[in-house]
C-alpha atoms as a PDB file:
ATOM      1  CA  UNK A   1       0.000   0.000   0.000  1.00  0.00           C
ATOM      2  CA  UNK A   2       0.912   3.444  -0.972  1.00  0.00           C
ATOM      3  CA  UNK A   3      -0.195   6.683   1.570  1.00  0.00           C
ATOM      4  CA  UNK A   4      -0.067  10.104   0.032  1.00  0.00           C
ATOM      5  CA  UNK A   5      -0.173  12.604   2.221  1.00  0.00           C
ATOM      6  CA  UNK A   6      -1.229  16.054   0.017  1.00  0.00           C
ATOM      7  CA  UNK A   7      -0.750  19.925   1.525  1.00  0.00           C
ATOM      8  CA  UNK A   8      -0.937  23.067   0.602  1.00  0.00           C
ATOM      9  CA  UNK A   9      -3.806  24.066  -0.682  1.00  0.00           C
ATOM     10  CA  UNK A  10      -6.089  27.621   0.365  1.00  0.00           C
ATOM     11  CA  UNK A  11      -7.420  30.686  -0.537  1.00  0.00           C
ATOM     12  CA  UNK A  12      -5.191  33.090  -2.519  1.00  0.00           C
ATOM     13  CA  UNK A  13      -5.925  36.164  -4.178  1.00  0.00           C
ATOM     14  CA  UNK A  14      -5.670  36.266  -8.048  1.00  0.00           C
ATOM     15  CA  UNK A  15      -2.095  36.609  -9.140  1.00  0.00           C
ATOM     16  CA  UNK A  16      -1.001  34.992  -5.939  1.00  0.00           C
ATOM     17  CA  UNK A  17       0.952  31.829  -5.358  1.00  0.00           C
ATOM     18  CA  UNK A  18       1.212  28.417  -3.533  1.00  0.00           C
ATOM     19  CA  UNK A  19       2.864  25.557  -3.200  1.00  0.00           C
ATOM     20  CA  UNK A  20       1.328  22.090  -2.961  1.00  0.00           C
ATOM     21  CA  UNK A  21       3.209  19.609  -1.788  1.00  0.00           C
ATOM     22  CA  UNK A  22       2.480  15.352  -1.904  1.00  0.00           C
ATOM     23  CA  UNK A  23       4.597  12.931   0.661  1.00  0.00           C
ATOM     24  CA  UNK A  24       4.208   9.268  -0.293  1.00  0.00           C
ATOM     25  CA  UNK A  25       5.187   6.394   2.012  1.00  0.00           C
ATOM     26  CA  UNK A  26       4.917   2.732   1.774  1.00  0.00           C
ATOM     27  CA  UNK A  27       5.317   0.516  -1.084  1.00  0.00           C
ATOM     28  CA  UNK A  28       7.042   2.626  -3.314  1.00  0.00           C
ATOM     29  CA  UNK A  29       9.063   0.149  -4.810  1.00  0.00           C
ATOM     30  CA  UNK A  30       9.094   1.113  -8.859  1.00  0.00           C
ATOM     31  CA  UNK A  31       7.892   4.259  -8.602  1.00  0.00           C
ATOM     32  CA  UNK A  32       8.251   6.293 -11.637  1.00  0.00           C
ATOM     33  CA  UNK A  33       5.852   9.401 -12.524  1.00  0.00           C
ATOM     34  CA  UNK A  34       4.319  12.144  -9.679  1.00  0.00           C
ATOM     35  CA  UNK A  35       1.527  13.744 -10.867  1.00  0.00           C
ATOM     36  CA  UNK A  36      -0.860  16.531 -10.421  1.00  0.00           C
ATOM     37  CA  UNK A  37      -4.535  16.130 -11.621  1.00  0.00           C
ATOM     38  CA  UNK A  38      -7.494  18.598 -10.436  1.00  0.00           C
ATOM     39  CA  UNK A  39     -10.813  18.950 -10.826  1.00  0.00           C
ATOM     40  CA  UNK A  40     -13.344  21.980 -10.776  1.00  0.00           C
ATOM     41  CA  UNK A  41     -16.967  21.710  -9.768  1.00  0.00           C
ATOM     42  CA  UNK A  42     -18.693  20.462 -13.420  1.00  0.00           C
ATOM     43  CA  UNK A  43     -15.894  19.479 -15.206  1.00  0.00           C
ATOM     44  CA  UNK A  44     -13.916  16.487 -15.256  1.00  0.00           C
ATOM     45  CA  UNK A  45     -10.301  15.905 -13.677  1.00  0.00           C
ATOM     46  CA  UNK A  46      -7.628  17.161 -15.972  1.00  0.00           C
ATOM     47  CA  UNK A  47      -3.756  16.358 -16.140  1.00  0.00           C
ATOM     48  CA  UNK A  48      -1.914  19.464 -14.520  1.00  0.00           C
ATOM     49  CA  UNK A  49       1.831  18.190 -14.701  1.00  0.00           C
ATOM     50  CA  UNK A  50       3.966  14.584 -14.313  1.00  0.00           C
ATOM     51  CA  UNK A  51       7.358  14.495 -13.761  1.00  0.00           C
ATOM     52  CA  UNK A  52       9.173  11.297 -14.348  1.00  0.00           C
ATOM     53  CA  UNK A  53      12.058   9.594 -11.950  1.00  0.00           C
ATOM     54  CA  UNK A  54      14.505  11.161 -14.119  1.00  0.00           C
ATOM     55  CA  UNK A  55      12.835  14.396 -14.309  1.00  0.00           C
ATOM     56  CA  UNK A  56      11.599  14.919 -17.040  1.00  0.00           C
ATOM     57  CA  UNK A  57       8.098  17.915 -16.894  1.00  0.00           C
ATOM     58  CA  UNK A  58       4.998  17.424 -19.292  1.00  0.00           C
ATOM     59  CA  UNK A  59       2.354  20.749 -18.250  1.00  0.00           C
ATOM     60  CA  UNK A  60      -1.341  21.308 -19.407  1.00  0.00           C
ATOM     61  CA  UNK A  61      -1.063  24.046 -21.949  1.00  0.00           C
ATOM     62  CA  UNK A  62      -3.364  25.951 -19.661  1.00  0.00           C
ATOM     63  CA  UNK A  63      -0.382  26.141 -16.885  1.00  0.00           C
ATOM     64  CA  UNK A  64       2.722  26.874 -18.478  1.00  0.00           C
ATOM     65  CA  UNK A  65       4.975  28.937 -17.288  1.00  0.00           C
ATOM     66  CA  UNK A  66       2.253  29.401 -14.108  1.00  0.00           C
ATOM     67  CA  UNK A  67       3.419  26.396 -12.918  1.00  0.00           C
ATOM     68  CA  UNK A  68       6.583  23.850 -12.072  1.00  0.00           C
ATOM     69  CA  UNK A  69       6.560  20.730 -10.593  1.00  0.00           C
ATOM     70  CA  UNK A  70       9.343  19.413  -8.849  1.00  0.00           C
ATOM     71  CA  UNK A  71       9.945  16.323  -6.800  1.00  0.00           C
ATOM     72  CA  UNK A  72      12.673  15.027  -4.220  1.00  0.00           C
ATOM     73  CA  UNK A  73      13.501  11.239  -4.931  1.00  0.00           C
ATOM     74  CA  UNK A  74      14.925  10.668  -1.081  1.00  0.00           C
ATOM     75  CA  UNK A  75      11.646  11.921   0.276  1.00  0.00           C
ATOM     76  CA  UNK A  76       9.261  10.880  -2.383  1.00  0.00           C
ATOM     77  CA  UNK A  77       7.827  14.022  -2.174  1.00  0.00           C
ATOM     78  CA  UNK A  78       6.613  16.021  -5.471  1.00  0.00           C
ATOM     79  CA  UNK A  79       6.175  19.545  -5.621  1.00  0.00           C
ATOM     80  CA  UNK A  80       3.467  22.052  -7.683  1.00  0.00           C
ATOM     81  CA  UNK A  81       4.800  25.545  -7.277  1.00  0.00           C
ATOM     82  CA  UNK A  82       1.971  27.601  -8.498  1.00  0.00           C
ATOM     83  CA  UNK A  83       2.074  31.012  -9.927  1.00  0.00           C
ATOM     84  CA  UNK A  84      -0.113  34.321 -11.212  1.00  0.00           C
ATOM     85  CA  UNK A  85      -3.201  31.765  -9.967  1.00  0.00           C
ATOM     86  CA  UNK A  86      -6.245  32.912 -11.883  1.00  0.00           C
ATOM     87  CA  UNK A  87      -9.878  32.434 -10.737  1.00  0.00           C
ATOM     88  CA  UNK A  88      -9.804  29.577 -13.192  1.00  0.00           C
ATOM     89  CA  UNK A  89      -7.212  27.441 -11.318  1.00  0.00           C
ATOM     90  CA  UNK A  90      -9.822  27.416  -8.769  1.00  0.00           C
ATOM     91  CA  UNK A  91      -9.716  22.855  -8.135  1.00  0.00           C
ATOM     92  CA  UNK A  92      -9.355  20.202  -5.796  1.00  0.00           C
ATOM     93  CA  UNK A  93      -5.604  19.285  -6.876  1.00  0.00           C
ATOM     94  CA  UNK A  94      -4.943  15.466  -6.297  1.00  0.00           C
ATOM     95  CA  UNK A  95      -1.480  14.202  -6.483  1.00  0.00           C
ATOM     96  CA  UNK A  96      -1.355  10.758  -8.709  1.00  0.00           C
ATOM     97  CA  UNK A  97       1.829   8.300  -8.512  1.00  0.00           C
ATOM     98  CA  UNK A  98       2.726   5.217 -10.642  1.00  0.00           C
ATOM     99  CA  UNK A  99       5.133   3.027 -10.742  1.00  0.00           C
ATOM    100  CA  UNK A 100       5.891  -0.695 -11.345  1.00  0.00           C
ATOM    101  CA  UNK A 101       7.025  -3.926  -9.404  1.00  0.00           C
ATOM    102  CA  UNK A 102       7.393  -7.939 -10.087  1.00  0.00           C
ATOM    103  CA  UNK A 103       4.074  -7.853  -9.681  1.00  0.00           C
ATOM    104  CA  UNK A 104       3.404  -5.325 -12.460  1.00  0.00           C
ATOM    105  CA  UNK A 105       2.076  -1.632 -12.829  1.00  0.00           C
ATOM    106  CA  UNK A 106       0.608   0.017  -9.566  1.00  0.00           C
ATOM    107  CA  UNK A 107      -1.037   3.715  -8.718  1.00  0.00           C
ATOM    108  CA  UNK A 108      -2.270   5.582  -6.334  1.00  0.00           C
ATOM    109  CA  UNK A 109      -4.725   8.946  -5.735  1.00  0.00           C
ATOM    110  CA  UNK A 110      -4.184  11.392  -2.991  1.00  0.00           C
ATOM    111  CA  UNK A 111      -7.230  12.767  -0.905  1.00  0.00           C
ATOM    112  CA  UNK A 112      -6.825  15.709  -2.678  1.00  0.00           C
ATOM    113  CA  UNK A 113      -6.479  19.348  -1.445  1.00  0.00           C
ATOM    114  CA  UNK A 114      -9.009  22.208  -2.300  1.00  0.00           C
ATOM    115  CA  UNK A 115      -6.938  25.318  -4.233  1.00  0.00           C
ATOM    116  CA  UNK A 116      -9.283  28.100  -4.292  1.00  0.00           C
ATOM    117  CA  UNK A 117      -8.579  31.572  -6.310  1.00  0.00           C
ATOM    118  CA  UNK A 118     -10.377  34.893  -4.933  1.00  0.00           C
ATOM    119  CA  UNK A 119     -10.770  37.939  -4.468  1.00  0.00           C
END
């Protein structure tokens, strides 16, 4: 079993940033991409960024250069520095890991953490 533990999230004014952060722990044997879905009220959950084990960034078109992910391989952890937030980033952001083992491909959702753009 895999535990993702996801923080982070809040209000922020528009043009504001945060940073989300996901910890996993457990059976992390294989892992391989972090992700970052969300979801807004109505619509259906979306791809945000991945990063792979060797680093390598894929972004929704609707975030770049808003947003970088980063992760740290010795804590597992993956990052979602998030910035000029618009009323339209407004989502519960979930983090999303996958990975592999000898007993073949595995993934796991975090509980996901509400992002909420204001004024």
């Amino acid at each position: 079993q895999v535990q993702l533990v996801e923080s982070g999230g809040g209000l922020v004014q528009p043009g504001g940033s945060l940073r989300l952060s996901c910890a996993a722990s457990g059976s992390l044997f294989g892992l391989n991409d972090m992700n970052w879905y969300r979801q807004a009220p109505g619509k259906q959950r979306e791809l945000v960024a991945d990063i792979t084990s060797g680093g390598i960034t894929n972004y929704a078109d609707s975030v770049k250069g808003r947003f970088t992910i980063s992760r740290d391989n010795a804590k597992n952890t993956v990052y979602l520095q998030m910035n000029s937030l618009k009323p339209e980033d407004t989502a519960v952001y979930y983090c999303y890991v996958r990975g592999r083992n000898w007993v073949g491909p595995w993934d796991y959702w975090g509980q996901g953490t509400q992002v909420t753009v204001s004024s």
